[in-house]
Protein backbone atom coordinates (compact mmCIF):
# COMPACT_ATOMS: atom_id res chain seq x y z
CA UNK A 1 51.24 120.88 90.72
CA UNK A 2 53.07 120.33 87.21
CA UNK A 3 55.37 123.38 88.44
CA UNK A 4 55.74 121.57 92.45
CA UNK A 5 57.09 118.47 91.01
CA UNK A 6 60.19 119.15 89.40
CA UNK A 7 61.30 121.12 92.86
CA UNK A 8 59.78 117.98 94.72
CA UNK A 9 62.69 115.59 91.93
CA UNK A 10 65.02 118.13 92.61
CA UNK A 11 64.74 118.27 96.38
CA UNK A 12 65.16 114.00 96.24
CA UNK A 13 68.19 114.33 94.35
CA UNK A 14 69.85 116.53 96.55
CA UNK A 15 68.62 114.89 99.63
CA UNK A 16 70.08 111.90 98.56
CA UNK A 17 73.54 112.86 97.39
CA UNK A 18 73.65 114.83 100.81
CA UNK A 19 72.82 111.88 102.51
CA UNK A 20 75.15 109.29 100.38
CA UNK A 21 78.18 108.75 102.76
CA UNK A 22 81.93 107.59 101.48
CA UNK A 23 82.67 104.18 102.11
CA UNK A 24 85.62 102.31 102.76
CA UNK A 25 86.55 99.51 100.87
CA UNK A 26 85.01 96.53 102.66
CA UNK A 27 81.51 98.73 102.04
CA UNK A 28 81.81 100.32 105.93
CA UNK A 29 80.65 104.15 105.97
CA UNK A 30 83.31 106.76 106.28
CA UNK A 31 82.96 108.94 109.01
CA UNK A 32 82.61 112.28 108.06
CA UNK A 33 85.89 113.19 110.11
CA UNK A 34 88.24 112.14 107.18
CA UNK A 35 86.37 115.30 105.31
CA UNK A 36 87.58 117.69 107.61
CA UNK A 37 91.22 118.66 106.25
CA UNK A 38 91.02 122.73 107.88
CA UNK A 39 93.74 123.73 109.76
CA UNK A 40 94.30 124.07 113.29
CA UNK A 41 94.29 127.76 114.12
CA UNK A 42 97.37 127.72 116.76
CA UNK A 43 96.28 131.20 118.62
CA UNK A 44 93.52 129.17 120.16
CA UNK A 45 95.19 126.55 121.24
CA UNK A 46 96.06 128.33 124.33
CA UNK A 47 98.73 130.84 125.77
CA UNK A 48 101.67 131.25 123.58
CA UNK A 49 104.80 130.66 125.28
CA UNK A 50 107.78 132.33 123.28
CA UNK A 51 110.53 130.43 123.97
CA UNK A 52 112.79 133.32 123.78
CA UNK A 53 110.83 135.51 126.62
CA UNK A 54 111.27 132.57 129.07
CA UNK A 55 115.33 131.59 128.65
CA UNK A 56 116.26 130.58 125.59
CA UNK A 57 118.68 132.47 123.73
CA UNK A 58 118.25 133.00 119.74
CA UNK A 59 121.87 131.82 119.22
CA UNK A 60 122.47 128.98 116.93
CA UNK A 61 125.50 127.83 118.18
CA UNK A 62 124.06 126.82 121.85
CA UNK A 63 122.18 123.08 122.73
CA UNK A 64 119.65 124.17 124.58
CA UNK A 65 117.90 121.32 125.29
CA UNK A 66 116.92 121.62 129.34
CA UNK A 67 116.18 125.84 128.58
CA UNK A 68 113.67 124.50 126.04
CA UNK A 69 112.22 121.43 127.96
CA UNK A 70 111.82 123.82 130.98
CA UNK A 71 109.48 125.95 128.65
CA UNK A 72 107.21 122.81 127.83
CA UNK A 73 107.35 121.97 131.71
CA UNK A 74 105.76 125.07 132.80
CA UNK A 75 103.13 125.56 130.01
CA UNK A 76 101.69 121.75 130.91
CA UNK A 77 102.02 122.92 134.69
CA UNK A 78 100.31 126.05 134.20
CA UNK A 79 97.53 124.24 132.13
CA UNK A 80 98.71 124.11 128.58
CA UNK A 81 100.02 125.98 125.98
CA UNK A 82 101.52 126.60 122.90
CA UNK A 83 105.88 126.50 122.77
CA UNK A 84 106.36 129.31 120.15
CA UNK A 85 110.16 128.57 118.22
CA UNK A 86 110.38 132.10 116.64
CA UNK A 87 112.23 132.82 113.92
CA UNK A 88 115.70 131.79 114.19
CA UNK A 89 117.80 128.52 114.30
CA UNK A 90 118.07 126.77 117.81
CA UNK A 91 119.79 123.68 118.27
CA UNK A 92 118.62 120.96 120.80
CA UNK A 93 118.49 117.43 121.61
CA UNK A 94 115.20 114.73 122.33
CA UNK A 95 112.34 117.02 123.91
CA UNK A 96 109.41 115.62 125.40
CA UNK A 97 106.11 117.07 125.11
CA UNK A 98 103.53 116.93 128.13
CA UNK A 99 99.52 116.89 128.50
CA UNK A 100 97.89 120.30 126.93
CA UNK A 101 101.43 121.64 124.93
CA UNK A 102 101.87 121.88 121.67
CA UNK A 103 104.31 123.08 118.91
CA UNK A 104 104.62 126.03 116.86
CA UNK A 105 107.94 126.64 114.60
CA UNK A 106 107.25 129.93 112.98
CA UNK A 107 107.86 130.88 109.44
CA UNK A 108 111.62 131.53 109.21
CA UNK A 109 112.08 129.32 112.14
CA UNK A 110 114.07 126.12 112.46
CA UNK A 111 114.58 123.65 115.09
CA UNK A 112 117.53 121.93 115.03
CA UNK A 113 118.32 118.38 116.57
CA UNK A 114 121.72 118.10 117.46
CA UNK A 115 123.79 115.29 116.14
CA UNK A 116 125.19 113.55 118.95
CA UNK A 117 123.45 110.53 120.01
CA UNK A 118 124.63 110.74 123.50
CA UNK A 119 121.68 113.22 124.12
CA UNK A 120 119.15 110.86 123.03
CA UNK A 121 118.39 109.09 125.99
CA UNK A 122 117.45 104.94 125.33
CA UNK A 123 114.09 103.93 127.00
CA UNK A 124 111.49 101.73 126.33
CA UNK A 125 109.86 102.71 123.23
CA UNK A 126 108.67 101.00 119.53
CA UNK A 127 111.09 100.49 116.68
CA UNK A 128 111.05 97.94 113.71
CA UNK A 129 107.99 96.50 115.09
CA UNK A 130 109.25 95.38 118.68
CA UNK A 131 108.81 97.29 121.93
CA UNK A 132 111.83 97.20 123.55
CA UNK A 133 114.69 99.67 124.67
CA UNK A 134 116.32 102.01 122.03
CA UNK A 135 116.60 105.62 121.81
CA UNK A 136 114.23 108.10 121.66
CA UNK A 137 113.12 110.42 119.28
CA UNK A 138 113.97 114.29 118.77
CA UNK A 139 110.59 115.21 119.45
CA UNK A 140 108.04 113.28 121.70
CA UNK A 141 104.50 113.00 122.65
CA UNK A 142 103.00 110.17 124.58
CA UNK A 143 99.80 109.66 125.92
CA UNK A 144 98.40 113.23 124.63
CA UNK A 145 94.88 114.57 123.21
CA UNK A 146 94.73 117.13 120.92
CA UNK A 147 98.79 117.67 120.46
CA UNK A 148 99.45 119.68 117.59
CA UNK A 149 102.66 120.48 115.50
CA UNK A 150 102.50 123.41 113.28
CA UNK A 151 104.16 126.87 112.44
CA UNK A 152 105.41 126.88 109.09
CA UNK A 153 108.88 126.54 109.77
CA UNK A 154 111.50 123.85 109.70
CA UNK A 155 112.20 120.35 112.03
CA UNK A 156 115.73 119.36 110.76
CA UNK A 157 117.04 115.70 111.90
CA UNK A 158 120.54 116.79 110.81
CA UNK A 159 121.04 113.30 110.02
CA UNK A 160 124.24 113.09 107.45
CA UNK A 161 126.59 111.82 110.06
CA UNK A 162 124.23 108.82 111.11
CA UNK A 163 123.31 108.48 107.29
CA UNK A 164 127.59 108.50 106.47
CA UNK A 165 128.39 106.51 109.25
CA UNK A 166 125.21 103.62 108.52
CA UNK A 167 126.90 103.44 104.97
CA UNK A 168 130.76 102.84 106.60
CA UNK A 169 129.00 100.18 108.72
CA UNK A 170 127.34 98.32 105.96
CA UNK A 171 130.60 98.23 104.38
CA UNK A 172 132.31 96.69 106.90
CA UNK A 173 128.94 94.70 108.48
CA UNK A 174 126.92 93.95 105.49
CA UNK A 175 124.13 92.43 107.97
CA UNK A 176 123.93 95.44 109.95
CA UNK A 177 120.42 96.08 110.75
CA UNK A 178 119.13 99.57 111.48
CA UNK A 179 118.52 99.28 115.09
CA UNK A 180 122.45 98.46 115.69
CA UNK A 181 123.20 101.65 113.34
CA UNK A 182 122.10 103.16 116.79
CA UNK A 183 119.79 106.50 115.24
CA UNK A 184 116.71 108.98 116.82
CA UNK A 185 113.88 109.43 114.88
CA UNK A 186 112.33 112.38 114.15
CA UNK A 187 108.79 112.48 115.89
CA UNK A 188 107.35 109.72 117.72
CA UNK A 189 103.88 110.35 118.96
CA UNK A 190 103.05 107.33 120.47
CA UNK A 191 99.31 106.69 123.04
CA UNK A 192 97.95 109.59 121.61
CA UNK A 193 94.45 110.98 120.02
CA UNK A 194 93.42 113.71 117.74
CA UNK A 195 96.82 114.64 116.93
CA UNK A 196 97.28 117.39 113.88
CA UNK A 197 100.77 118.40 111.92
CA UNK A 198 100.36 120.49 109.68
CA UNK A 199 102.28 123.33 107.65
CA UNK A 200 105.90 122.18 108.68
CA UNK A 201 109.02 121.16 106.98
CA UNK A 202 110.51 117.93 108.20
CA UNK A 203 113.88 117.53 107.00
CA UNK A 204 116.82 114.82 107.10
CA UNK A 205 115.76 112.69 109.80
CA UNK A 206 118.86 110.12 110.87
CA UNK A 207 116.53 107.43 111.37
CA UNK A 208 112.21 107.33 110.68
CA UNK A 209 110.97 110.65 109.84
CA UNK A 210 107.52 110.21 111.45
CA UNK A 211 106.86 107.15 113.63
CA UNK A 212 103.22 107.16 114.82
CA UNK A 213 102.64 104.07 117.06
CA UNK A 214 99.16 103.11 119.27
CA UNK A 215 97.17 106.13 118.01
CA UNK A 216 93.97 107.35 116.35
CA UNK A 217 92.66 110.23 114.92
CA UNK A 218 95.79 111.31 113.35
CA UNK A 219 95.76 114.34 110.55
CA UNK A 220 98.80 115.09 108.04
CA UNK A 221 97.89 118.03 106.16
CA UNK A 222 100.05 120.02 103.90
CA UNK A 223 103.71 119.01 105.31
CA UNK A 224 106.93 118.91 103.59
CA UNK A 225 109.01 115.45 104.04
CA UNK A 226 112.20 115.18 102.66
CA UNK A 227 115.68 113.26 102.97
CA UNK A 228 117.82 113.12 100.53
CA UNK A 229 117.67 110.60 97.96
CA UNK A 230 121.60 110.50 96.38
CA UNK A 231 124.57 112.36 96.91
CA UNK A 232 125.86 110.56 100.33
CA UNK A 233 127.73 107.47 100.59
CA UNK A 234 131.04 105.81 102.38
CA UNK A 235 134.51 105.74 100.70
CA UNK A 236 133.68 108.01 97.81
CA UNK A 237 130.43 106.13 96.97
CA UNK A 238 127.71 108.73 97.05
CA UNK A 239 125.40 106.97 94.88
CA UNK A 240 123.36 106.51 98.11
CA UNK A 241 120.62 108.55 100.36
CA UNK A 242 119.80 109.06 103.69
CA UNK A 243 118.93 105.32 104.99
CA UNK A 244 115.40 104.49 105.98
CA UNK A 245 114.02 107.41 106.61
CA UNK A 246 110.59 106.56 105.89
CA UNK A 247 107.70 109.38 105.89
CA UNK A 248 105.71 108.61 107.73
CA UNK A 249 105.46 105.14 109.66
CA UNK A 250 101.93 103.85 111.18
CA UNK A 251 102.37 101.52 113.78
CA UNK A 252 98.98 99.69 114.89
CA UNK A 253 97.06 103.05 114.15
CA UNK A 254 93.25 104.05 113.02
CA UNK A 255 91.64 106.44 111.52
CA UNK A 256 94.56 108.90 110.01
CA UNK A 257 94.46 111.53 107.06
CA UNK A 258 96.90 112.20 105.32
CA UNK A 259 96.15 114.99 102.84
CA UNK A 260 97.75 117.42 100.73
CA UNK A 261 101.34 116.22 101.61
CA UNK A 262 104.88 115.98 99.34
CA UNK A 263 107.16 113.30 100.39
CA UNK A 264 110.62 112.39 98.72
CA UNK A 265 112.58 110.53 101.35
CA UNK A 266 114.92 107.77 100.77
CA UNK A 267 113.20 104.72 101.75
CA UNK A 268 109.06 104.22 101.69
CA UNK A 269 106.52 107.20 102.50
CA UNK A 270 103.84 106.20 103.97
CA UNK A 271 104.24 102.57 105.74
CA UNK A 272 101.90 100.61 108.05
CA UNK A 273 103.54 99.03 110.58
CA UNK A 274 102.39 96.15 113.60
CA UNK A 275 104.47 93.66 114.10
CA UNK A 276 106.68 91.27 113.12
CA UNK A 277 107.67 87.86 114.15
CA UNK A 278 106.24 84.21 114.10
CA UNK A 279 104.21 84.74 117.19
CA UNK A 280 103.61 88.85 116.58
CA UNK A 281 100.21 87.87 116.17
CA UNK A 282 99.93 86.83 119.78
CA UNK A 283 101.53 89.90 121.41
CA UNK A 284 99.26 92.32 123.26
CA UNK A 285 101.36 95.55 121.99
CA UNK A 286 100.87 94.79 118.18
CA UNK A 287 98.11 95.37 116.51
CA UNK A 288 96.38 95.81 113.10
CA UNK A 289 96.41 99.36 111.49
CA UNK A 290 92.88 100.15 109.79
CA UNK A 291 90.79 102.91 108.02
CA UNK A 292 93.58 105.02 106.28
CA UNK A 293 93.11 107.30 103.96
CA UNK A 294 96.29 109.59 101.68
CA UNK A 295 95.30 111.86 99.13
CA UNK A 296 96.28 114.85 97.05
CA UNK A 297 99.74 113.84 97.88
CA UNK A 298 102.48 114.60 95.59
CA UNK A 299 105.69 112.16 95.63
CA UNK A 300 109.14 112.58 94.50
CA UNK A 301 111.61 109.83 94.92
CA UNK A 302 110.35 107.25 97.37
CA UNK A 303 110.94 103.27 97.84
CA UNK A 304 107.04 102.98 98.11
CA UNK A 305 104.05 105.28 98.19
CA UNK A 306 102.28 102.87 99.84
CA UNK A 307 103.99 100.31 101.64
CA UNK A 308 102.35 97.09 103.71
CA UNK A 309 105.24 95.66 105.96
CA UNK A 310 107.45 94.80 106.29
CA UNK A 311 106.65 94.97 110.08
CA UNK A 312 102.61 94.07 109.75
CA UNK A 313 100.38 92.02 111.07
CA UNK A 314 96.47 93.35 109.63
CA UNK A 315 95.98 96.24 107.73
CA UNK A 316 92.38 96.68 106.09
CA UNK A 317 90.35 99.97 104.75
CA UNK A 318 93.55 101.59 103.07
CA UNK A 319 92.66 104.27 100.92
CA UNK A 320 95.53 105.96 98.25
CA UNK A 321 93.76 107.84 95.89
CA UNK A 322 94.32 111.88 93.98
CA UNK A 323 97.77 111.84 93.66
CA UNK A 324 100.79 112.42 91.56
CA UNK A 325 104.31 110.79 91.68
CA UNK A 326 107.66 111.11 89.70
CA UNK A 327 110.18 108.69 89.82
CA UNK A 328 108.88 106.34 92.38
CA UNK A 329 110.90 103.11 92.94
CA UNK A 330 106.82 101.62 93.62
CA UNK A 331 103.70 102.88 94.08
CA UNK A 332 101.67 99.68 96.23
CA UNK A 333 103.90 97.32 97.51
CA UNK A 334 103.07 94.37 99.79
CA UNK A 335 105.63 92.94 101.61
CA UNK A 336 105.00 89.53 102.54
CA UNK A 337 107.43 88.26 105.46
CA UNK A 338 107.40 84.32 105.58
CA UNK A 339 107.88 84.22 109.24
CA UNK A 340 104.79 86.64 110.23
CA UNK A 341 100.99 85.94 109.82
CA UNK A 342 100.10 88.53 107.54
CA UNK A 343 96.54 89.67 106.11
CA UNK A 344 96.00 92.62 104.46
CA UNK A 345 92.87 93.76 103.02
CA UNK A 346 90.40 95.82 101.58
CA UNK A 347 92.77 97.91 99.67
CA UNK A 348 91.73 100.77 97.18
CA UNK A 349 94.16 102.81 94.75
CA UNK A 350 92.28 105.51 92.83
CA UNK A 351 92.78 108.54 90.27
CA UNK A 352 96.50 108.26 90.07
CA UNK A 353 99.47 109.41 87.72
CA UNK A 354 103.14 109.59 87.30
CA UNK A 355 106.42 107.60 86.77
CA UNK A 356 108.10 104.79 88.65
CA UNK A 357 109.82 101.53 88.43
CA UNK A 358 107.39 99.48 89.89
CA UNK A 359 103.62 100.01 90.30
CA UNK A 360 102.04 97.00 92.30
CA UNK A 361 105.00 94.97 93.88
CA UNK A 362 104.09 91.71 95.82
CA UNK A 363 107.08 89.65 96.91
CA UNK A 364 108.69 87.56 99.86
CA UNK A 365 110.03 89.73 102.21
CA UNK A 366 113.38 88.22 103.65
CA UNK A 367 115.48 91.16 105.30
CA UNK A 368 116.84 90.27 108.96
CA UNK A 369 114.08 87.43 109.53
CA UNK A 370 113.69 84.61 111.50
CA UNK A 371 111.40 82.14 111.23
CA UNK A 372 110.23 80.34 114.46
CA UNK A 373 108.92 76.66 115.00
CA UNK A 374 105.31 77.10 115.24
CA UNK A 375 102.95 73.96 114.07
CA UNK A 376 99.47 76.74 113.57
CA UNK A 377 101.73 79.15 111.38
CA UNK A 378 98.90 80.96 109.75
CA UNK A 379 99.38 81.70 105.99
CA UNK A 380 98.84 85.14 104.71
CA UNK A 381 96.92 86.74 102.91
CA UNK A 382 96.33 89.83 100.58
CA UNK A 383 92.97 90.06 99.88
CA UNK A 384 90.45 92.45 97.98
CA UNK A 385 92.76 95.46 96.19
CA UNK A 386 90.99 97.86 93.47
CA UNK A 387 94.00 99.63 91.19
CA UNK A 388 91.40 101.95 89.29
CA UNK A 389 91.51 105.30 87.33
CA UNK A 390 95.18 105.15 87.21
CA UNK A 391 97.44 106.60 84.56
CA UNK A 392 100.92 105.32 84.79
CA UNK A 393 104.42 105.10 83.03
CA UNK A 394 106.07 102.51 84.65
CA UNK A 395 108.52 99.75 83.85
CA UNK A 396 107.10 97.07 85.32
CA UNK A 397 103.20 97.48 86.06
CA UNK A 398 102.76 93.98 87.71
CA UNK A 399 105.69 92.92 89.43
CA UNK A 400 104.17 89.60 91.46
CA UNK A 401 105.29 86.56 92.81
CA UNK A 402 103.85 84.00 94.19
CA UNK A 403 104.75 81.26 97.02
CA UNK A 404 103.45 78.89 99.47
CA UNK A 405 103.55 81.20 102.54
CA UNK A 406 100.94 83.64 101.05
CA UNK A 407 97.80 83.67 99.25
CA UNK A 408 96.51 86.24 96.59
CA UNK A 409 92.91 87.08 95.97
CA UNK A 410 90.70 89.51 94.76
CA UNK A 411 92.07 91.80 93.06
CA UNK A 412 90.30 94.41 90.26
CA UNK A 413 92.23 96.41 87.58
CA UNK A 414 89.78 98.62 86.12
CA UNK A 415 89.68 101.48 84.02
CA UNK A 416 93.30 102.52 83.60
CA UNK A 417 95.87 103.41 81.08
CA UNK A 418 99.51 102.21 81.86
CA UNK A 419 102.63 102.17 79.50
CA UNK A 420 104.53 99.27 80.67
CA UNK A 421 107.94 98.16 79.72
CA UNK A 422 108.04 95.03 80.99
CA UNK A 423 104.50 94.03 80.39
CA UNK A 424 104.34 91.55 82.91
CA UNK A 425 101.14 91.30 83.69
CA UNK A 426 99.02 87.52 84.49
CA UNK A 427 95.97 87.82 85.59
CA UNK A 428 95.82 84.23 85.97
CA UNK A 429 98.78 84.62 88.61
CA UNK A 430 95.93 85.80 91.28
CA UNK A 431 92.60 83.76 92.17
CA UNK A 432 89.50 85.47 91.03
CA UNK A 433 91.09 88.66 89.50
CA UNK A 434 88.61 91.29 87.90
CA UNK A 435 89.85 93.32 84.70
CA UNK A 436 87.92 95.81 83.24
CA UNK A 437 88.60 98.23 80.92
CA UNK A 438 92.51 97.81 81.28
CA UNK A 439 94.66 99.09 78.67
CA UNK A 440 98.52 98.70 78.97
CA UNK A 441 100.52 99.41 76.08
C-alpha cells in the first residue's frame, strides 16, 4: 500500500492539471479550439486546380482577372477545390471566392493586385465601421465554411500609388478621410466560419490589410504582414508610410487566433472593430467582438499592437500575451470616441517585451466624429485590464487621460519591470486599481 499511494498522488496531480482548462479573463473556460494552432494540410482540401492548366498564362505583364475568376467558378461548380497560383507573378484585379474554394499561392509564387481602382468594383460591403457602398477588396470570401488561404507565397496590394496619392490629398484636403481616398483592401472575408490563413506573405495593401467582418472561428497562424513604415510621402516628404493599412481588422468577430504572426504595417496591427456612431449601438449589423486571443507574435513598427476602436462598440475576453515588439508607437491602446457607447472589457496582457513609445494609451478619440443629439447617451467604459509579466522600455508606460464621456476601472499592474522615461504613472487616475509587484525605473 505504502508503494500504491504515491502512484495514487501522482495519478491526482496529473488528472487534475489535465483536467484544468484556460480561462478567459472574465473567469469563462477556453475552449480547447484556441489550442489547436496545426496547419491546414492544403492536398486535402480537395482537387487542386492549377491555374495555369485551365487558362491562365504565367506572364506577368497580363490582368487576368476573368481567366482567374473563371478557375474559382468551376472548382465551386464542380464541388470545391483548391485554386493553385504556381510559381510565378500574375497580375489581377478583385476576385471573389465561392462555397468549397480555397487559395493556395505556392512558394515562389506571387499574386499581384493591379493598381487601378477602376477594376475594383463598389458594392455594398463594411468599411470604417458602416455598411454601406465602397469598393471591394482584392480578394473576397463571403458567406464561406472552411475557406482557407495558404501556400507560402506572396499577396501584394501594390499599394504605393494609393499610399502617394492619399498623401497629395491630405496636402491639399487636410480633412480627407480614408473612405474618400477611394482604396481596396486586401482580404475581406466577411459571413464566414472556420476560416484558416496561414503561411503567406501579405504585402503593401493600399487600404486595410486584413478586414475580417461578421465571422467566427478565425485562425492566423504564421503570416507575414507588412507595409511600409517610411520612405513615401507627397512633394518630396517621404517621412511617411503606407496609410492605414492596419493588420489585421476584426469587425464584430468571435473566437479568432492569432498565433505565431510578424506584423510591421503602418498604422495598428491587430484592431477590433464594430461600430461607430451615437446610435451604433442600436444597429442590427454592428456588433461586439469577443474571445480573442494573439500570441507568439513578433511586431516591428506598428501604431498599436493592440488596438480597441476607434470603430467599437463591446469588446470583452481579449487575450495579448508571448510576444515581442521593437519600436512600437503603443502596445494597448483604447480609443475612446465621445460620440459612441463604448465598453470594453475583460482585457489581459501577459509575458511581454520590447520597445515603444507608448505602452497603455487611453485617450479621447476625435478623428472625423460626429456627435449626435441623443438624451440616453450611454457613457463608456473600460473595465477589468491585467498588464502582467511584462518587460518593457518605453517612454511613456502610462499614457492616460481621463474625461467625462468615459469611465476607468479595474485595472491590475502586476509583476513587471518597465524603464520609463516619462514616468507617468497615477494609480490614483483609475478607480480601484491593483499594483503588485510593479517596478518602473
Amino acid at each position: 500500500m505504502k508503494y500504491l499511494l504515491p502512484l495514487i498522488l501522482q495519478f491526482l496531480i496529473l488528472s487534475s492539471h489535465l483536467s484544468a482548462k484556460e480561462l478567459w479573463p472574465d473567469g469563462t473556460a477556453m475552449d480547447k479550439w484556441f489550442q489547436d494552432t496545426t496547419k491546414i494540410d492544403m492536398q486535402k482540401l480537395g482537387k487542386q486546380y492549377v491555374v495555369t492548366e485551365h487558362g491562365v498564362l504565367n506572364d506577368s505583364t497580363i490582368l487576368q482577372t476573368a481567366a482567374i475568376q473563371a478557375v474559382i467558378d468551376k472548382a465551386s461548380a464542380e464541388g470545391g477545390g483548391v485554386i493553385v497560383i504556381p510559381r510565378g507573378t500574375f497580375l489581377s484585379a478583385a476576385l471573389f471566392f465561392k462555397p468549397g474554394t480555397h487559395l493556395c499561392v505556392q512558394q515562389g509564387a506571387k499574386l499581384k493586385a493591379i493598381d487601378d481602382i477602376r477594376h475594383y468594383p463598389v458594392l455594398k460591403t463594411r468599411i470604417e465601421g458602416q455598411t454601406r457602398q465602397y469598393f471591394s477588396a482584392f480578394i473576397n470570401a463571403d458567406g464561406l465554411d472552411g475557406f482557407t488561404i495558404g501556400g507560402g507565397g506572396t499577396i501584394d496590394g501594390c499599394g504605393l500609388r494609393f499610399w502617394e496619392e492619399f498623401w497629395v490629398r491630405r496636402v491639399f484636403n487636410p480633412e480627407c478621410t480614408n473612405v474618400d481616398a477611394m482604396r481596396y483592401r486586401l482580404v475581406y472575408i466577411s459571413d464566414s466560419k472556420n476560416v484558416t490563413v496561414q503561411d503567406v506573405r501579405l504585402i503593401n495593401s493600399p487600404f486595410w490589410t486584413n478586414h475580417i467582418y461578421r465571422s467566427h472561428h478565425v485562425r492566423y497562424l504564421s503570416c507575414y504582414i507588412y507595409s511600409p513604415t517610411s520612405g513615401i510621402g507627397a512633394y518630396g516628404d517621404t517621412s511617411h508610410g503606407g496609410p492605414s493599412t492596419d493588420a489585421i481588422d476584426l469587425d464584430v468577430c468571435h473566437d479568432v487566433l492569432v498565433n505565431d504572426c510578424y506584423m510591421s504595417v503602418n498604422d495598428d496591427a491587430v484592431v477590433l472593430k464594430g461600430g461607430k456612431g451615437t446610435w451604433a449601438d442600436q444597429m442590427p449589423e454592428n456588433g461586439p467582438n469577443y474571445n480573442i486571443l494573439v500570441q507568439n507574435c513578433r511586431y516591428g513598427v506598428v501604431h498599436g499592437c493592440l488596438t480597441i476602436g476607434s470603430e467599437s462598440l463591446h469588446s470583452y475576453n481579449v487575450v495579448l500575451r508571448n510576444i515581442t515588439f521593437d519600436k512600437a508607437h503603443r502596445v494597448l491602446w483604447l480609443k475612446m470616441r465621445p460620440d459612441t457607447p463604448q465598453h470594453y472589457e475583460y482585457i489581459r496582457l501577459e509575458n511581454l517585451q520590447g520597445n515603444c513609445g507608448s505602452f497603455l494609451v487611453v485617450k479621447p478619440w476625435t478623428q472625423f466624429y460626429k456627435l449626435d443629439d441623443r438624451p440616453d447617451m450611454p457613457v463608456s467604459v473600460a473595465n477589468d485590464v491585467t498588464i502582467q509579466n511584462v518587460n518593457v522600455e518605453c517612454t511613456n508606460f502610462f499614457n492616460v487621460s481621463l474625461s467625462e464621456k468615459y469611465i476607468l476601472r479595474n485595472f491590475s499592474f502586476l509583476n513587471s519591470t518597465v524603464k520609463d522615461k516619462q514616468k507617468a504613472f497615477d494609480a490614483a487616475l483609475i478607480t480601484n486599481t491593483k499594483v503588485s509587484n510593479l517596478r518602473i525605473e
